[in-house]
Protein backbone atom coordinates (compact mmCIF):
# COMPACT_ATOMS: atom_id res chain seq x y z
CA UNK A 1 18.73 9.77 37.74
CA UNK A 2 16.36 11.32 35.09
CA UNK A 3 12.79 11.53 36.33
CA UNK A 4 9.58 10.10 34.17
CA UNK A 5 7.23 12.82 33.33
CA UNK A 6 4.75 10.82 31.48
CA UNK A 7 3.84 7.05 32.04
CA UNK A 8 1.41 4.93 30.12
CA UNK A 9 0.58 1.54 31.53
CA UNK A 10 -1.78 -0.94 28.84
CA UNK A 11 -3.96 2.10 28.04
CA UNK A 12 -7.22 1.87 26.07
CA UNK A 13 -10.13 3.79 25.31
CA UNK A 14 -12.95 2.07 23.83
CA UNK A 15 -16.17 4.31 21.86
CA UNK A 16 -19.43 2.71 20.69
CA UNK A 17 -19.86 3.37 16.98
CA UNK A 18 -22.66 5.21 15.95
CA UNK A 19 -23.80 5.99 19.66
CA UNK A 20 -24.81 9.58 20.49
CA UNK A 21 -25.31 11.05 23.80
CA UNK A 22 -29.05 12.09 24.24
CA UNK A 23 -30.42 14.42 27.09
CA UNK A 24 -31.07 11.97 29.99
CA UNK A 25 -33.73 12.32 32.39
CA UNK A 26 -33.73 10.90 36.02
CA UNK A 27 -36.50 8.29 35.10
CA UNK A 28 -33.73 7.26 31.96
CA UNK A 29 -30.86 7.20 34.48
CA UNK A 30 -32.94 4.85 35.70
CA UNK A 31 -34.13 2.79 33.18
CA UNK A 32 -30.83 2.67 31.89
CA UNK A 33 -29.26 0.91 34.96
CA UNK A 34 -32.19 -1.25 35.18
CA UNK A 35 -31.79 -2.64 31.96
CA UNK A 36 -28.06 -2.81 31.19
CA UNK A 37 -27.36 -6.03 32.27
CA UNK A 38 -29.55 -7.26 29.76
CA UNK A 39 -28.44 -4.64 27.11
CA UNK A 40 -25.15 -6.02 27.43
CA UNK A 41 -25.37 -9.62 26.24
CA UNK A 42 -27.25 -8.58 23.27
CA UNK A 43 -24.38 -6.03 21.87
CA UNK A 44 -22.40 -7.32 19.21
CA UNK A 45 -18.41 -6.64 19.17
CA UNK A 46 -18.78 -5.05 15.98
CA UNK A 47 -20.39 -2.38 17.86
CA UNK A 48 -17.57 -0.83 19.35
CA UNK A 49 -13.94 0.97 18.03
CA UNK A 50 -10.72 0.80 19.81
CA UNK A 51 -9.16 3.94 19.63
CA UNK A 52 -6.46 3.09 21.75
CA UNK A 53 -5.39 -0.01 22.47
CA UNK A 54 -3.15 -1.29 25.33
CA UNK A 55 -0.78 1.24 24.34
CA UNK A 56 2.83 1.49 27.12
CA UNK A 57 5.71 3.63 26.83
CA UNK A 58 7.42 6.35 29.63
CA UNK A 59 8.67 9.56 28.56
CA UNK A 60 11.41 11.16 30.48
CA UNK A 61 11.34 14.56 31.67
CA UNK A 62 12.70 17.01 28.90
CA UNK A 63 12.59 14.53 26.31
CA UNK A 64 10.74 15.60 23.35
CA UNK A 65 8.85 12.70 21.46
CA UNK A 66 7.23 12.55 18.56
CA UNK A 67 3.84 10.98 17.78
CA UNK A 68 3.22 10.20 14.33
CA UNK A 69 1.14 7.76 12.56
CA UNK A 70 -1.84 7.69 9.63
CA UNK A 71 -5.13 9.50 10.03
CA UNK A 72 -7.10 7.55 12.24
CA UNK A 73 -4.47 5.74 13.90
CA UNK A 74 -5.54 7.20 17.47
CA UNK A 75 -3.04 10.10 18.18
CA UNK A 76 -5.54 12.86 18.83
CA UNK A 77 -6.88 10.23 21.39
CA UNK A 78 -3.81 9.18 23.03
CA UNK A 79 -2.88 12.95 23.70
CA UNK A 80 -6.34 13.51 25.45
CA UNK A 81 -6.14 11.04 27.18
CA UNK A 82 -2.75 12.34 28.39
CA UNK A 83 -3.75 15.93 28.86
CA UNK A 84 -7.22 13.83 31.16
CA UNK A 85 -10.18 15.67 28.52
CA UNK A 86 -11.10 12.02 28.03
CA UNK A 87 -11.20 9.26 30.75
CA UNK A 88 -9.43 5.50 29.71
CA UNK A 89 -11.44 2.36 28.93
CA UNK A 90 -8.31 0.45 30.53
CA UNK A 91 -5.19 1.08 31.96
CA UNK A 92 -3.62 4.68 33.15
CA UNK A 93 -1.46 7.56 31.93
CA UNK A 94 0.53 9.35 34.68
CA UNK A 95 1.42 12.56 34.13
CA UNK A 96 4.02 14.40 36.76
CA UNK A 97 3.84 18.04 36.53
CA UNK A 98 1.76 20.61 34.78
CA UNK A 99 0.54 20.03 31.34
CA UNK A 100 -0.06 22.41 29.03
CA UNK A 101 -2.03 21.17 25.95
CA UNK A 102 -2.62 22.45 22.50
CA UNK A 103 -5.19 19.77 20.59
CA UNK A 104 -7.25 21.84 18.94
CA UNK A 105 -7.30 25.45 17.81
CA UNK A 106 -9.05 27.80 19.51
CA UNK A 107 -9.64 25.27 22.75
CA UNK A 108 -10.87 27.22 25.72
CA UNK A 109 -11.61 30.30 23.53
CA UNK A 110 -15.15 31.70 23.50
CA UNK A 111 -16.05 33.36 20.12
CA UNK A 112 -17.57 36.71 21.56
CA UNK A 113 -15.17 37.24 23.69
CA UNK A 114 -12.21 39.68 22.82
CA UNK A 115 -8.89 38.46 22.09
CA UNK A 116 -7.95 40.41 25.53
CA UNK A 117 -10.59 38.49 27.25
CA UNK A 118 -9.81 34.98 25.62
CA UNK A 119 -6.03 35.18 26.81
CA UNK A 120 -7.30 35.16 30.22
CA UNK A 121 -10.25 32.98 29.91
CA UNK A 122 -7.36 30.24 27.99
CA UNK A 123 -4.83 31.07 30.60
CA UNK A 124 -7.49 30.64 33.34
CA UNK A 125 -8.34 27.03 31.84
CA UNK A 126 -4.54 26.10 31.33
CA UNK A 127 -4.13 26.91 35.11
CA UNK A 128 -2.30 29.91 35.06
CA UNK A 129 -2.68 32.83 37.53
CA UNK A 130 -4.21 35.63 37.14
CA UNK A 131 -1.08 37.76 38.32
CA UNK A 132 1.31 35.22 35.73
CA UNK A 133 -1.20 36.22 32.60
CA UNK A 134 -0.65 40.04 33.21
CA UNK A 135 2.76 38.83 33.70
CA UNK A 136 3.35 37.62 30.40
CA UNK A 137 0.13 39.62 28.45
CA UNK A 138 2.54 41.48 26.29
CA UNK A 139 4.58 38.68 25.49
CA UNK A 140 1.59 36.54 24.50
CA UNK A 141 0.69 38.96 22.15
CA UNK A 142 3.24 40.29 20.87
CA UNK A 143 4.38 36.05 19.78
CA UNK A 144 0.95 35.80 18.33
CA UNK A 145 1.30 38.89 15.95
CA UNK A 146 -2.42 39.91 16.76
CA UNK A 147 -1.83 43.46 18.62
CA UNK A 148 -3.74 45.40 16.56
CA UNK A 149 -6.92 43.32 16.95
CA UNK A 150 -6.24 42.07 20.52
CA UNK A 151 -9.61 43.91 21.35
CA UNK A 152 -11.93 42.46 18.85
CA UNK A 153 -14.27 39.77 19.63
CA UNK A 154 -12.96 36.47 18.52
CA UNK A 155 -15.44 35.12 16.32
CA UNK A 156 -13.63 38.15 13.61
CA UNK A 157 -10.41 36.09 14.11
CA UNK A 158 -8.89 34.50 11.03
CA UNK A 159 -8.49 30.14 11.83
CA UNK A 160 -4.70 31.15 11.39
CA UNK A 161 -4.71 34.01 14.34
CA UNK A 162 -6.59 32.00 16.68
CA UNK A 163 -4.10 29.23 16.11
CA UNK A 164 -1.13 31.65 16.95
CA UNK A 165 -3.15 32.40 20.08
CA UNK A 166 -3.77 29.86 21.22
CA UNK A 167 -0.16 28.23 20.95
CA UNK A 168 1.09 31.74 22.56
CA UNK A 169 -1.13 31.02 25.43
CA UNK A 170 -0.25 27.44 25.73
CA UNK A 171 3.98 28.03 25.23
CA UNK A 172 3.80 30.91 27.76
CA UNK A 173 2.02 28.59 30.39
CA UNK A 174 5.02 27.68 31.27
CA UNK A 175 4.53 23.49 31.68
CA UNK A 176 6.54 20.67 32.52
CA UNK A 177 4.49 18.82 29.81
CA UNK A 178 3.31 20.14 26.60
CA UNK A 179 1.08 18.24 24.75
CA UNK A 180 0.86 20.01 21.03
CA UNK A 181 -1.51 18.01 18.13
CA UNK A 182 -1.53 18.98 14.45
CA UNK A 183 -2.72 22.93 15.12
CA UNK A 184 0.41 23.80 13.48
CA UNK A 185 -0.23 22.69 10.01
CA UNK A 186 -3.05 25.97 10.07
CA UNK A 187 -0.28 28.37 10.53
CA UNK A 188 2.11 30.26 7.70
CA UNK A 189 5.31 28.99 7.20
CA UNK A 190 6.99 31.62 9.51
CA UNK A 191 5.02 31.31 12.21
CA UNK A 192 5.37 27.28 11.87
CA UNK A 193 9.43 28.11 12.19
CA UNK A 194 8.68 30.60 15.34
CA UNK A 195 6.81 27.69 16.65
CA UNK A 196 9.04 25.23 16.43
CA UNK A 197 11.97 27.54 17.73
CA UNK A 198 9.82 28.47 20.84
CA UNK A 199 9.44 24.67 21.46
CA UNK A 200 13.31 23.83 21.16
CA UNK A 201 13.67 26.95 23.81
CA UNK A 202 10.68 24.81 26.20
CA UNK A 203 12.99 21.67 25.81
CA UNK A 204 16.20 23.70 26.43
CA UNK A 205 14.76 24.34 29.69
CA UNK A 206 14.26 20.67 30.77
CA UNK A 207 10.72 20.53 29.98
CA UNK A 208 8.54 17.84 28.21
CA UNK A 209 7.27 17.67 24.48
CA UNK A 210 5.00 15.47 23.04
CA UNK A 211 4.62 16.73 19.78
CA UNK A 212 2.29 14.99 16.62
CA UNK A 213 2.73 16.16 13.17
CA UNK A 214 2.57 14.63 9.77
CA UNK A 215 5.79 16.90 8.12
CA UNK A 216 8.30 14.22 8.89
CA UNK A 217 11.16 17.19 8.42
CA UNK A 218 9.68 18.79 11.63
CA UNK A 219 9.66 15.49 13.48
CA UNK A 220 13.25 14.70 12.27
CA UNK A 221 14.26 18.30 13.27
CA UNK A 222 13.01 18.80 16.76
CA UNK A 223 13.07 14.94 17.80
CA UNK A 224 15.39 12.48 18.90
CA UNK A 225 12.82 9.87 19.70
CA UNK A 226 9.70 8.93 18.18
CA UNK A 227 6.44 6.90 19.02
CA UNK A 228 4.56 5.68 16.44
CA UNK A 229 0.50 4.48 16.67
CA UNK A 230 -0.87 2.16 13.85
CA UNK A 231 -4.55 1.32 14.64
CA UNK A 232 -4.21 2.41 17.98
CA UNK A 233 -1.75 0.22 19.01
CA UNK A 234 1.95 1.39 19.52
CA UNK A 235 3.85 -0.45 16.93
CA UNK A 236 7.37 1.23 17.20
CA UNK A 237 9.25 3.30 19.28
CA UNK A 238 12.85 4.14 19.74
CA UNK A 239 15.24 7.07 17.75
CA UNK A 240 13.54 9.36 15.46
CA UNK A 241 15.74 8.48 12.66
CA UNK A 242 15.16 4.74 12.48
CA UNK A 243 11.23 4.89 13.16
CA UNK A 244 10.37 7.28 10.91
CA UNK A 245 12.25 6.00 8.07
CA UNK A 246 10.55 2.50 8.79
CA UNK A 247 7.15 4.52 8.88
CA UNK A 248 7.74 6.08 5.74
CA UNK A 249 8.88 2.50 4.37
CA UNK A 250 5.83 0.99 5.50
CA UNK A 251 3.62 3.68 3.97
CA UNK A 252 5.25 3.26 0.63
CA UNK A 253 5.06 -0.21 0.42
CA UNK A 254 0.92 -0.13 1.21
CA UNK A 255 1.24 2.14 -1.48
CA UNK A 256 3.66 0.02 -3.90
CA UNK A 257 2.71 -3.56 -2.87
CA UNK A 258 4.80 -5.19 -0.40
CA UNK A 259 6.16 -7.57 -3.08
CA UNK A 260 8.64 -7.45 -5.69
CA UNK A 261 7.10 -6.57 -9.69
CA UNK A 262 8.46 -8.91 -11.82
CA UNK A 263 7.43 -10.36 -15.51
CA UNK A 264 6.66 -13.54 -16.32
CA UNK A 265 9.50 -14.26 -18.64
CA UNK A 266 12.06 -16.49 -17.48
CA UNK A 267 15.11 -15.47 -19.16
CA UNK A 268 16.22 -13.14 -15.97
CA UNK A 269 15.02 -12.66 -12.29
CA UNK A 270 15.77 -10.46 -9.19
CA UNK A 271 17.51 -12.08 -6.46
CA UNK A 272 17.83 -8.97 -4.03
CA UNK A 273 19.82 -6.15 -3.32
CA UNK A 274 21.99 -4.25 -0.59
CA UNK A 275 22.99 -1.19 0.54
CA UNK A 276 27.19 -1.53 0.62
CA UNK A 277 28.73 2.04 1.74
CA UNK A 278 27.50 3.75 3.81
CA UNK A 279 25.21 1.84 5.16
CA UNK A 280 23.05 2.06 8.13
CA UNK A 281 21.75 -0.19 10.46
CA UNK A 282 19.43 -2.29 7.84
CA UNK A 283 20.76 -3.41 4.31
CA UNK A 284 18.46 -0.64 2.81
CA UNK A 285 19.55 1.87 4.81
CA UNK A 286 22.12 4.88 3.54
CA UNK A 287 23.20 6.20 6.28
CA UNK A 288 24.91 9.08 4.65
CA UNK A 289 23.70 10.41 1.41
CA UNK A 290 26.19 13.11 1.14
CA UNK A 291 29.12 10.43 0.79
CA UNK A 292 29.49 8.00 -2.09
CA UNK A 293 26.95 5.62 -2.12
CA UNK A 294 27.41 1.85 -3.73
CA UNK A 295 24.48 -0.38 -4.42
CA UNK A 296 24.69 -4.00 -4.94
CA UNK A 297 21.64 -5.70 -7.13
CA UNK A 298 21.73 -9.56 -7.34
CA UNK A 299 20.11 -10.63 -10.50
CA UNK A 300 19.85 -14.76 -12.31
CA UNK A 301 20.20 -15.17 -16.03
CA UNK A 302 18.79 -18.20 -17.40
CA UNK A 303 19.87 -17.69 -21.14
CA UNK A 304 22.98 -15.40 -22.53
CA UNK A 305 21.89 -11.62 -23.19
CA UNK A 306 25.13 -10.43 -25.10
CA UNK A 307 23.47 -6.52 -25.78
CA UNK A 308 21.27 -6.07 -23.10
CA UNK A 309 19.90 -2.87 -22.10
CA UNK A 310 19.57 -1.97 -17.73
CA UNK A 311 17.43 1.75 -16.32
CA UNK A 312 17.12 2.41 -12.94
CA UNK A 313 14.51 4.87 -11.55
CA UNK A 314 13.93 6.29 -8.30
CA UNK A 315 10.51 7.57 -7.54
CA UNK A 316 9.89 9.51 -3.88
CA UNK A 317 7.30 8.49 -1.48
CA UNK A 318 4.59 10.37 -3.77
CA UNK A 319 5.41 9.21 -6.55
CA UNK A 320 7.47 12.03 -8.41
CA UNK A 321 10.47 10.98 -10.59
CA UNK A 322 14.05 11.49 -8.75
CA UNK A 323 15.93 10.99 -11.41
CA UNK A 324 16.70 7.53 -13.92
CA UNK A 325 20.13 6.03 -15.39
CA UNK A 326 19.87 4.03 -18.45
CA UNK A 327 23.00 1.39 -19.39
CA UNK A 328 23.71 0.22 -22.71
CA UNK A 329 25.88 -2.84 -23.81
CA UNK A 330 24.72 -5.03 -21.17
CA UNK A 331 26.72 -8.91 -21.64
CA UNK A 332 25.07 -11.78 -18.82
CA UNK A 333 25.92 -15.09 -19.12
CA UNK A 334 23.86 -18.23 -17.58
CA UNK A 335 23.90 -17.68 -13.94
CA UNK A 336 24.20 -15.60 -10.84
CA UNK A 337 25.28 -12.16 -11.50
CA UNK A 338 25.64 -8.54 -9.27
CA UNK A 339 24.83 -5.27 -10.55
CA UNK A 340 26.68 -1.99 -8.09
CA UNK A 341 25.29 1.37 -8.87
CA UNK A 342 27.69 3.57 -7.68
CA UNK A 343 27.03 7.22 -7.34
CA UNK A 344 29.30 10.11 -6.28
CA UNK A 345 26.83 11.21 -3.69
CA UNK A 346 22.92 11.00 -3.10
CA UNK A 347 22.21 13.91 -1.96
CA UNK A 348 18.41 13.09 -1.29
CA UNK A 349 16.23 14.20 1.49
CA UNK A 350 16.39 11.73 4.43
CA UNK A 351 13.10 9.34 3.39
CA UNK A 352 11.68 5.94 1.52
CA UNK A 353 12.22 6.14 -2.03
CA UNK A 354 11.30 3.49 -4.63
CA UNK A 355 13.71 2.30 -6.84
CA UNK A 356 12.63 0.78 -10.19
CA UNK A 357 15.27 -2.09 -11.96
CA UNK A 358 14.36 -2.95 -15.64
CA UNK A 359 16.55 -5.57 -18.16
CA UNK A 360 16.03 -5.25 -21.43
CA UNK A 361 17.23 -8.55 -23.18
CA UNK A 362 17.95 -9.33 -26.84
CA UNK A 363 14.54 -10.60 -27.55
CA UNK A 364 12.87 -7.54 -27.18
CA UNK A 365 11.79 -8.32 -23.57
CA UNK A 366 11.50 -6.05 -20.67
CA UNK A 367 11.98 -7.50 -16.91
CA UNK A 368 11.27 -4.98 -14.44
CA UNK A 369 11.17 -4.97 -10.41
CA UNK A 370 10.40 -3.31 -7.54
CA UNK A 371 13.86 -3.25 -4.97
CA UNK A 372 11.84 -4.70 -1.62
CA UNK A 373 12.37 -2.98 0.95
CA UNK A 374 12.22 0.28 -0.20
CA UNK A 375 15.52 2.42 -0.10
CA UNK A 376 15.82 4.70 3.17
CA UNK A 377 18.13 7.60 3.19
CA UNK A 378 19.29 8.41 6.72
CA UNK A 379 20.61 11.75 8.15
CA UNK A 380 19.22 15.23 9.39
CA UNK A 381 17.02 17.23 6.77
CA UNK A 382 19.30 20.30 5.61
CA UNK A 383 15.97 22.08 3.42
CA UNK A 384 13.32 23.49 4.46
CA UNK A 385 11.35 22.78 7.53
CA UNK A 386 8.24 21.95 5.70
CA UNK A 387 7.80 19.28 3.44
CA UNK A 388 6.06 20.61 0.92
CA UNK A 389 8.62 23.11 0.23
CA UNK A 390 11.61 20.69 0.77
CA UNK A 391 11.83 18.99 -2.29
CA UNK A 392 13.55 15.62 -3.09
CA UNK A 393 17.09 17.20 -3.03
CA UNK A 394 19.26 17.52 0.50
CA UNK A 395 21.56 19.74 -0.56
CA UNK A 396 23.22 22.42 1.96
CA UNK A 397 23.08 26.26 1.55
CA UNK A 398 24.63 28.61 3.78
CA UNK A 399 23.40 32.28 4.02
CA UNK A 400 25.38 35.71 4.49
CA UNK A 401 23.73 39.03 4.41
CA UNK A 402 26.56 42.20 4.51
CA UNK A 403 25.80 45.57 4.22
CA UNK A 404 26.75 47.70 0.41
CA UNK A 405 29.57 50.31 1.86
CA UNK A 406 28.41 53.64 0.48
CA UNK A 407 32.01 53.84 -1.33
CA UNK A 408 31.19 50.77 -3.38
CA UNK A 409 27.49 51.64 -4.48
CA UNK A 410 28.81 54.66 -5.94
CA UNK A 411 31.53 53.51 -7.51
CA UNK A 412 34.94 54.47 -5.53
């Protein structure tokens, strides 16, 4: 039976906006506890933020989850309160084992200390033996790429070489739990990939990930399930696949509107539209882009357009042109009609994607509409790691590197 590492029971944590923490004195201790009874039926609701809010899930041991959500949506929070830096309003997370946790860079690290001297300070604060960080010094270093200035006083550290630090210190702790936040996104490209390959080795080993990124291609890479946190509330969780494609739905819509663009003209409407091969579990879903893909748009003609004109348009999530189709010779009688796109493949990275329907009739009119929901494409990202480098396009390369015989570079 697989053991829970990490259990969450209606947890909350509540912050007064626009407080600030002042020095107290004894006689303010004091006066404070004299006077809050009173203090507290003059505070208005308005005064205070949930960050978290009654939030419940259980992670198994050497699952890796991820966390993703908007800014603001309370992930930062949820992890501290995991990793204990900051005590509940309500509720309780149980964690079972050692946690390692990597919120923000640098944590632990004192600026005029070495590099040397912060790798045992950061191990020290992690909970890790003095005999285990001589252990594993050399490793540590060597993963952060910083041995030539392991001996210079931190505070001369590029943001970017305190980040690898600090994750070498936190992977090499050796946890049942590691807790990593958004540190990543400081780090080159490389290092990201070493990152991401030393925490596939962690899970390998039956250990537990909680990991919180906004590049959706590392989420989809490196998890199988996936918690996400809207206003500090957990609004979905389940398989990586179908949550983050309904995340990235949802964000395009609140980007789109949630409701179908239409003119006011009469002579044509949008009825709706499906998904018929392959299709996933919802009607919008492809489920494999690599395969032909058929798509069914239901359309109602109130007046005969005999040389009609249709374009369709997909847009990605931020708003860059796919690629558009336009249709001459267009004949619709009065009534319900279907119109199938079929395309050999759609080889698209696995996302939301607007699609864009326009009718051109014979008066000169254009009727165009938003497809609601958006269009998902399903499957495992085969491009780069990072989105910004990963384009629109899933389309798979293979790689072979052979050495020039010295018989062929001259010639024989």
């Amino acid at each position: 039976m697989t053991e829970i590492a990490i259990q969450v029971q209606g947890l909350g944590k509540r912050y007064r906006v626009g407080e600030r923490e002042r020095y107290l004195a004894l006689r303010d201790i004091l006066t404070r506890a004299l006077t809050a009874p009173f203090k507290r039926w003059q505070r208005r609701a308005t005064d205070h933020l949930w960050a978290v809010k009654d939030v419940s899930f259980d992670i198994q041991q050497g699952e890796i989850v991820g966390l993703i959500g908007r800014n603001g949506a309370g992930k930062t929070t949820l992890l501290k309160l995991l990793s204990r830096i900051t005590r509940p309003t309500e509720g309780f997370a149980e964690t079972h084992g050692r946690v390692g946790s990597l919120l923000e860079v640098g944590t632990g690290f004192h600026p005029e200390l070495t590099g040397r001297e912060n790798v045992y300070l950061s191990g020290a604060v992690l909970g890790m033996k003095k005999a285990e960080i001589v252990r594993k010094f050399d490793e540590i270093v060597a993963f952060a790429e910083v041995e030539r200035f392991i001996d210079t006083p931190l505070k001369h550290f590029s943001t970017g070489m305190q980040m690898r630090l600090a994750f070498a210190v936190a992977a090499h702790l050796e946890p049942e739990i590691l807790l990593v936040d958004e540190v990543l996104a400081v780090g080159d490209s490389e290092f990201q990939k070493k990152c991401l390959g030393k925490m596939q080795g962690i899970s390998k080993s039956g250990r537990t990930i909680v990991f919180v990124s906004h590049q959706m291609n590392q989420i989809r890479r490196l998890c199988e399930r996936v918690v996400w946190i809207d206003s500090g509330q957990l609004r979905l969780d389940g398989p990586a696949e179908t949550i983050i494609g309904a995340y990235e739905q949802s964000a395009l819509s609140a980007s789109r509107g949630n409701q179908a663009e239409t003119s006011s003209g009469e002579v044509v409407s949008f009825s709706g539209w499906e998904v018929l091969e392959p299709r996933g579990s919802e009607s919008n879903i492809v489920s494999d882009g690599s395969a032909p893909v058929s798509i069914r748009i239901d359309v109602l003609t109130r007046q005969v357009i005999a040389h009609g004109k249709v374009a369709v348009v997909i847009y990605d999530s931020r708003g860059f042109l796919v690629s558009g189709w336009s249709f001459d010779d267009l004949q619709l009688s009065p009534g319900e009609h279907y119109i199938q796109l079929s395309f050999p493949d759609l080889p698209l990275r696995p996302g939301a994607y607007s699609v864009y329907l326009s009718i051109h009739d014979d008066h000169e009119r254009n009727h165009n509409w938003t497809l609601v929901p958006a269009l998902v494409i399903e499957g495992m990202p085969v491009t780069h790691f990072m989105d910004e480098w990963a384009g629109v396009l899933n389309i798979p390369c293979s790689l072979e590197c052979k050495q020039i015989e010295l018989d062929a570079r001259i010639g024989k």
